[in-house]
N, C-alpha and C. Protein backbone atom coordinates (compact mmCIF):
# COMPACT_ATOMS: atom_id res chain seq x y z
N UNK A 1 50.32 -10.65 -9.75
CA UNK A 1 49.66 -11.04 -8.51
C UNK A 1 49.49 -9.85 -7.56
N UNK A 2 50.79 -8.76 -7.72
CA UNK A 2 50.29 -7.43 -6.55
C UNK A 2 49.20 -6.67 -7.14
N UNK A 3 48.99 -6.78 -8.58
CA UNK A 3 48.08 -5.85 -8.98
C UNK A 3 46.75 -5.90 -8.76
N UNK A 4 45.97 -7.22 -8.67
CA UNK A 4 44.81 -7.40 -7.88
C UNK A 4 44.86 -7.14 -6.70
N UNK A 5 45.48 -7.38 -5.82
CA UNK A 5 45.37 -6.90 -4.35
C UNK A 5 45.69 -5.72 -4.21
N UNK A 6 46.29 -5.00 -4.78
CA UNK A 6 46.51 -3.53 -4.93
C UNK A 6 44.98 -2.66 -5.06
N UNK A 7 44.64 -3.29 -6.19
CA UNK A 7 43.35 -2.85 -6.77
C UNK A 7 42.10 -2.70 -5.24
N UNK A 8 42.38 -3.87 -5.09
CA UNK A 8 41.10 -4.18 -4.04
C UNK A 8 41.79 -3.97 -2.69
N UNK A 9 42.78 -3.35 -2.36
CA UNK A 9 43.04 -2.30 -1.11
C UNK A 9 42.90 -0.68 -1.72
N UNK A 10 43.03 -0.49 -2.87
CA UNK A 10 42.51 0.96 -3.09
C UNK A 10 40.36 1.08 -3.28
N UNK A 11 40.26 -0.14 -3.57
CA UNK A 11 38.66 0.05 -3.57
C UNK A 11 37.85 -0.05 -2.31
N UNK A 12 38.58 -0.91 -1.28
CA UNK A 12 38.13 -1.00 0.08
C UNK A 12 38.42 0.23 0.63
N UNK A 13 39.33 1.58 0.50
CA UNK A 13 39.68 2.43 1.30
C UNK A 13 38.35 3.46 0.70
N UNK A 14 38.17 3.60 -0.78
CA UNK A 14 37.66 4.44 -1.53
C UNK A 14 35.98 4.30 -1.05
N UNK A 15 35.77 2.92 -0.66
CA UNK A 15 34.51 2.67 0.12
C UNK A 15 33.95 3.35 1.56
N UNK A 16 35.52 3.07 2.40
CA UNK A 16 35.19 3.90 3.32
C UNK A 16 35.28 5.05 3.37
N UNK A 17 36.01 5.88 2.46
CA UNK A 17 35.71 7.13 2.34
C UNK A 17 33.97 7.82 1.72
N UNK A 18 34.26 7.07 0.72
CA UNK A 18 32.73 7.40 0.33
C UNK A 18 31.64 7.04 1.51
N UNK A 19 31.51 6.03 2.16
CA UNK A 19 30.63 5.86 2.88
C UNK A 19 30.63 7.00 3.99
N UNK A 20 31.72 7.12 4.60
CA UNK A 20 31.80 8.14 5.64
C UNK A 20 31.39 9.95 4.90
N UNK A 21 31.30 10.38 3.38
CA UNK A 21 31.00 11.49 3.43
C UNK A 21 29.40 11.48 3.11
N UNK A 22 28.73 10.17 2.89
CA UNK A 22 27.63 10.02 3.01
C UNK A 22 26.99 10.14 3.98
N UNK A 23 27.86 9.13 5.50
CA UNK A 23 27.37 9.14 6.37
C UNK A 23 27.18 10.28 7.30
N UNK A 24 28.28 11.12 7.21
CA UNK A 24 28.05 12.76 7.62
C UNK A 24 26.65 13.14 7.21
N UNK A 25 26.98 13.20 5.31
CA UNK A 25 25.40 13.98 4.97
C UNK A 25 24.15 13.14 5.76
N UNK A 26 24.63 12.11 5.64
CA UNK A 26 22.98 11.46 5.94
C UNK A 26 23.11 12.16 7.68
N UNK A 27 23.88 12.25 8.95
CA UNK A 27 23.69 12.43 10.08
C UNK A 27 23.26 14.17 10.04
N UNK A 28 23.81 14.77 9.15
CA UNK A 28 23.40 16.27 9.30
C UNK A 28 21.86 16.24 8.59
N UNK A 29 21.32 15.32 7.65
CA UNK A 29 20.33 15.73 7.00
C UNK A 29 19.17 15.24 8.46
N UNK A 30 19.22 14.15 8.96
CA UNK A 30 18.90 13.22 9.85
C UNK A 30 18.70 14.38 11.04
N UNK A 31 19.57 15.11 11.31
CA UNK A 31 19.92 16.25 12.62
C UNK A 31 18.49 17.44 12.54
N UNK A 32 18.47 18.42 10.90
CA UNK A 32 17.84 19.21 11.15
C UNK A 32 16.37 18.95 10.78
N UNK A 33 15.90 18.03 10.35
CA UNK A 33 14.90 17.27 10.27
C UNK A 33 14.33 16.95 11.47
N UNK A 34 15.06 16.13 12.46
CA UNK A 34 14.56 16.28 13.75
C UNK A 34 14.16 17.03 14.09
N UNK A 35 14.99 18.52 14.06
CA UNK A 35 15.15 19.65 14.81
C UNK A 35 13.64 20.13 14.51
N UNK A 36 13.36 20.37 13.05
CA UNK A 36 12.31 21.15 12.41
C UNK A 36 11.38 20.05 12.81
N UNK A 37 11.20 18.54 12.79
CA UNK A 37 10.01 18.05 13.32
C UNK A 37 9.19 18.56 14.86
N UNK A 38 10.84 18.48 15.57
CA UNK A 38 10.35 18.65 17.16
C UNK A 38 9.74 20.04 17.30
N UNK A 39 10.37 21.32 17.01
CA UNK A 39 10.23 22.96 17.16
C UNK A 39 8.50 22.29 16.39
N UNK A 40 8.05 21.96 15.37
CA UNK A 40 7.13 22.28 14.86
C UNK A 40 6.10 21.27 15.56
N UNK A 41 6.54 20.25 16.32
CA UNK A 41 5.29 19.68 17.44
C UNK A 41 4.97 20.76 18.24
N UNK A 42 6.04 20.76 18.78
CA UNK A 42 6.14 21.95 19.94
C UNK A 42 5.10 23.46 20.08
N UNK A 43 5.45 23.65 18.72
CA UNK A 43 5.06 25.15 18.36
C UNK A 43 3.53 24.74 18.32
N UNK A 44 2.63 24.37 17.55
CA UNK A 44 1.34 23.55 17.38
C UNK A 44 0.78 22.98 17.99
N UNK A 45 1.49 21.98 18.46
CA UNK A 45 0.79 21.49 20.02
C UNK A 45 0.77 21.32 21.28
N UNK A 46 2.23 21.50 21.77
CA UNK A 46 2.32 22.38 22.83
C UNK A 46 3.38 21.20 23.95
N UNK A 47 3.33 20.02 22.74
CA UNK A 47 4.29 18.89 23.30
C UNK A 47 5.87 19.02 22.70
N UNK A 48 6.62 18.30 23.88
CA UNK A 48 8.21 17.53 23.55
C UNK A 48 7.97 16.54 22.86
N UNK A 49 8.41 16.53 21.97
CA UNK A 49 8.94 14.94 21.45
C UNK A 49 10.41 14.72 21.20
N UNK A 50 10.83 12.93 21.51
CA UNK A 50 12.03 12.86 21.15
C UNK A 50 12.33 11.77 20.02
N UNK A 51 12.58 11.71 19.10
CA UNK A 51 13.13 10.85 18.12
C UNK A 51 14.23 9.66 18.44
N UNK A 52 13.44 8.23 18.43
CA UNK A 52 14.65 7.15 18.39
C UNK A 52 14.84 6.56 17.20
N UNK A 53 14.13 7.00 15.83
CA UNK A 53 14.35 5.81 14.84
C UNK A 53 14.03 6.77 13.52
N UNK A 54 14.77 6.70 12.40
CA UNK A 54 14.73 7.21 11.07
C UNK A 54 14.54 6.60 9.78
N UNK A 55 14.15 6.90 9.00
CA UNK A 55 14.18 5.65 7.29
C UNK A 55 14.01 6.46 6.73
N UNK A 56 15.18 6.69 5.57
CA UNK A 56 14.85 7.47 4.30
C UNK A 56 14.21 6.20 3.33
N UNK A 57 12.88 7.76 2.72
CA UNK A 57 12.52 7.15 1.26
C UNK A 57 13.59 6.65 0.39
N UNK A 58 13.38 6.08 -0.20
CA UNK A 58 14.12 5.98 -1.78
C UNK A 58 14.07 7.07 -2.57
N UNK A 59 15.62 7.42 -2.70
CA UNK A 59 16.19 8.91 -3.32
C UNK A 59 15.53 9.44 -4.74
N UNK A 60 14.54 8.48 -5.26
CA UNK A 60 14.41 8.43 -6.26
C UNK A 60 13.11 8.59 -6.33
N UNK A 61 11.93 8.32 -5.21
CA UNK A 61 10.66 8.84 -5.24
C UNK A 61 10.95 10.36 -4.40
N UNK A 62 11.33 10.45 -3.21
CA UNK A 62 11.33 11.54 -2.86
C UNK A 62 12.56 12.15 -2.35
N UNK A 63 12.72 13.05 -1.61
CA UNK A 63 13.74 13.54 -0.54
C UNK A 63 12.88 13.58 0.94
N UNK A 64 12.66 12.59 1.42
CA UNK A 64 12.20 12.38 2.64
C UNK A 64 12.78 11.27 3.50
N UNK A 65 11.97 11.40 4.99
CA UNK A 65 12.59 10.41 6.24
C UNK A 65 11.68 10.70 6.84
N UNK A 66 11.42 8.74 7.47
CA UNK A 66 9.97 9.19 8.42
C UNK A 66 10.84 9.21 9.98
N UNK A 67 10.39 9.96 10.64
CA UNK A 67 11.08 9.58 12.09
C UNK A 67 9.70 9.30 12.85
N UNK A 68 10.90 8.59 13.67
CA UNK A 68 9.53 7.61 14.68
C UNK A 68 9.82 8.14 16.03
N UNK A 69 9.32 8.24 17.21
CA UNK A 69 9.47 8.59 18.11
C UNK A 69 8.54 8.50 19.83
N UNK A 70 9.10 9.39 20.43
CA UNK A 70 7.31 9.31 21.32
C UNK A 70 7.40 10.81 21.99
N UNK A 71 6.58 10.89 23.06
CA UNK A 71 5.84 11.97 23.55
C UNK A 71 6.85 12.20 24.84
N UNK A 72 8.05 13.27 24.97
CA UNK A 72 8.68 13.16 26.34
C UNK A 72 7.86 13.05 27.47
N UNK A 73 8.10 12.16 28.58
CA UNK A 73 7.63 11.35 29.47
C UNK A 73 6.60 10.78 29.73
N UNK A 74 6.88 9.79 28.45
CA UNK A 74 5.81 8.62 28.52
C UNK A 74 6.06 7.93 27.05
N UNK A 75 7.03 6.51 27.45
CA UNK A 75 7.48 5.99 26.02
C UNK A 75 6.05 5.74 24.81
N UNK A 76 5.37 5.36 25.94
CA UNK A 76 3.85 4.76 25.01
C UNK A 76 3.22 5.06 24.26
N UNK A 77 3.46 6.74 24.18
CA UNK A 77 2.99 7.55 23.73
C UNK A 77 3.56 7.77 22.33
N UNK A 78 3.31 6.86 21.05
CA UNK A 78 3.89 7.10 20.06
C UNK A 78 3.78 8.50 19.06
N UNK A 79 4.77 9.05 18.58
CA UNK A 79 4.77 9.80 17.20
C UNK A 79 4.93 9.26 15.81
N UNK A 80 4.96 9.65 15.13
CA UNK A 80 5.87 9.57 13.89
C UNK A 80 5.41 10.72 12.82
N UNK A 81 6.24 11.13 12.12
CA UNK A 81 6.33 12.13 11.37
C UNK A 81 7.17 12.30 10.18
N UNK A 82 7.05 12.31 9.18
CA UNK A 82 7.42 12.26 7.42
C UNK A 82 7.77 13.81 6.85
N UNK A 83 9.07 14.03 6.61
CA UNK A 83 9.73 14.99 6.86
C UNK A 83 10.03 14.98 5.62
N UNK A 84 9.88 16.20 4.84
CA UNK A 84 10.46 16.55 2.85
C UNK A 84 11.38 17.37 3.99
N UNK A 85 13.00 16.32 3.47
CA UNK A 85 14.26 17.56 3.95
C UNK A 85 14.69 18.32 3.05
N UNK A 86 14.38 18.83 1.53
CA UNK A 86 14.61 19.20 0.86
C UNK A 86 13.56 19.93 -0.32
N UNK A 87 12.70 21.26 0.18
CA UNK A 87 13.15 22.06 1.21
C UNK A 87 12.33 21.28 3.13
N UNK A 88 12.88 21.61 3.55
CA UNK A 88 11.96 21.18 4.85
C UNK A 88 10.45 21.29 5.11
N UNK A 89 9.97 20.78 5.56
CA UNK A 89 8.59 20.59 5.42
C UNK A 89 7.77 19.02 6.02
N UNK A 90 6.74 19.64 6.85
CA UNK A 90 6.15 18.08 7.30
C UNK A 90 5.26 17.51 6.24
N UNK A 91 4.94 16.47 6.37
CA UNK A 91 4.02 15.91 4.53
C UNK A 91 2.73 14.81 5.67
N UNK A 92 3.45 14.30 6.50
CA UNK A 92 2.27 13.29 7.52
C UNK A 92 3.01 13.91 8.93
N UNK A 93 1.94 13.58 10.33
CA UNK A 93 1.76 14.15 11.27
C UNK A 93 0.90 12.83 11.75
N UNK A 94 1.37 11.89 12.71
CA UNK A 94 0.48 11.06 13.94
C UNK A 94 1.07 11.33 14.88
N UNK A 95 0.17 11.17 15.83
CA UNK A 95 0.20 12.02 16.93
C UNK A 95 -0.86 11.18 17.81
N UNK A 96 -0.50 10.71 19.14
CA UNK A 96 -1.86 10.05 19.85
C UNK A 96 -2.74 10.71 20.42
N UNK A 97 -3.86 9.92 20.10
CA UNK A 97 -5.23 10.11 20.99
C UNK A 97 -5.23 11.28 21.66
N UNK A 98 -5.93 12.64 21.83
CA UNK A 98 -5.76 13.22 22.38
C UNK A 98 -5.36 14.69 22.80
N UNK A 99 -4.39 14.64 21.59
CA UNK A 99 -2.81 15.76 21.20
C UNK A 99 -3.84 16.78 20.31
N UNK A 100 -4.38 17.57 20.49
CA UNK A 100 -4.91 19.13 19.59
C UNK A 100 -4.02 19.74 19.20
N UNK A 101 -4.20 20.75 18.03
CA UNK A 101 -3.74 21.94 18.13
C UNK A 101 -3.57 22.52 19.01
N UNK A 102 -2.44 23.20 19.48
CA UNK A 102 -2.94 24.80 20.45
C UNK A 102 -4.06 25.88 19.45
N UNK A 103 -4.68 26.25 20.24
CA UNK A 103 -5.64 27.51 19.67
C UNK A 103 -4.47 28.24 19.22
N UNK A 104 -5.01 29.54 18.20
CA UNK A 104 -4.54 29.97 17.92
C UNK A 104 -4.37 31.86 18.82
N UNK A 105 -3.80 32.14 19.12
CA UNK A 105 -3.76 32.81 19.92
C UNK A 105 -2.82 34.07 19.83
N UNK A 106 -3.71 35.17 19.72
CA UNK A 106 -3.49 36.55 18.99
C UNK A 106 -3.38 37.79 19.60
């Protein structure tokens, strides 16, 4: 009778461990993804953006996450952007009404 409950207090702990070194990777992968989305609005078009919402693909079609977001000051102003974190790289780019390139400027 201790040996089942034994069992299934070492598999509940082994869960939260595993989950938590996932959940690191997933918050650091989640982190510079942002980072490289925002620097690369920024750099191109000349806007802030801030990120409230993330979804990884399925590990198995790609290594990606779309982040959703908007335009600093003005929620309405939606983004979203599809991020290959592996190597980094943007793959889609929306952007509202409006938002150009910066020229390029030499």
């Amino acid at each position: 009778m201790r040996k089942p409950f034994f069992l299934f207090v070492i598999l509940i702990i082994s869960s939260f461990l595993l989950g938590a070194c996932t959940s690191e990777e997933e918050k650091a992968i989640v982190s510079s993804a942002e980072k490289f989305a925002a620097d690369y609005v920024l750099e191109k078009y000349g806007v802030t953006v801030r990120f409230t919402e993330y979804r990884f693909s399925p590990p198995d079609l790609s290594k990606s996450l779309g982040l959703h977001g908007y335009i600093e000051g003005d929620k309405k102003k939606k983004v979203f952007v599809f991020v290959n974190y592996d190597p980094l790289s943007i793959e889609t780019l929306s952007l509202p009404e409006g938002i150009s390139k910066k020229p390029n400027l030499k």
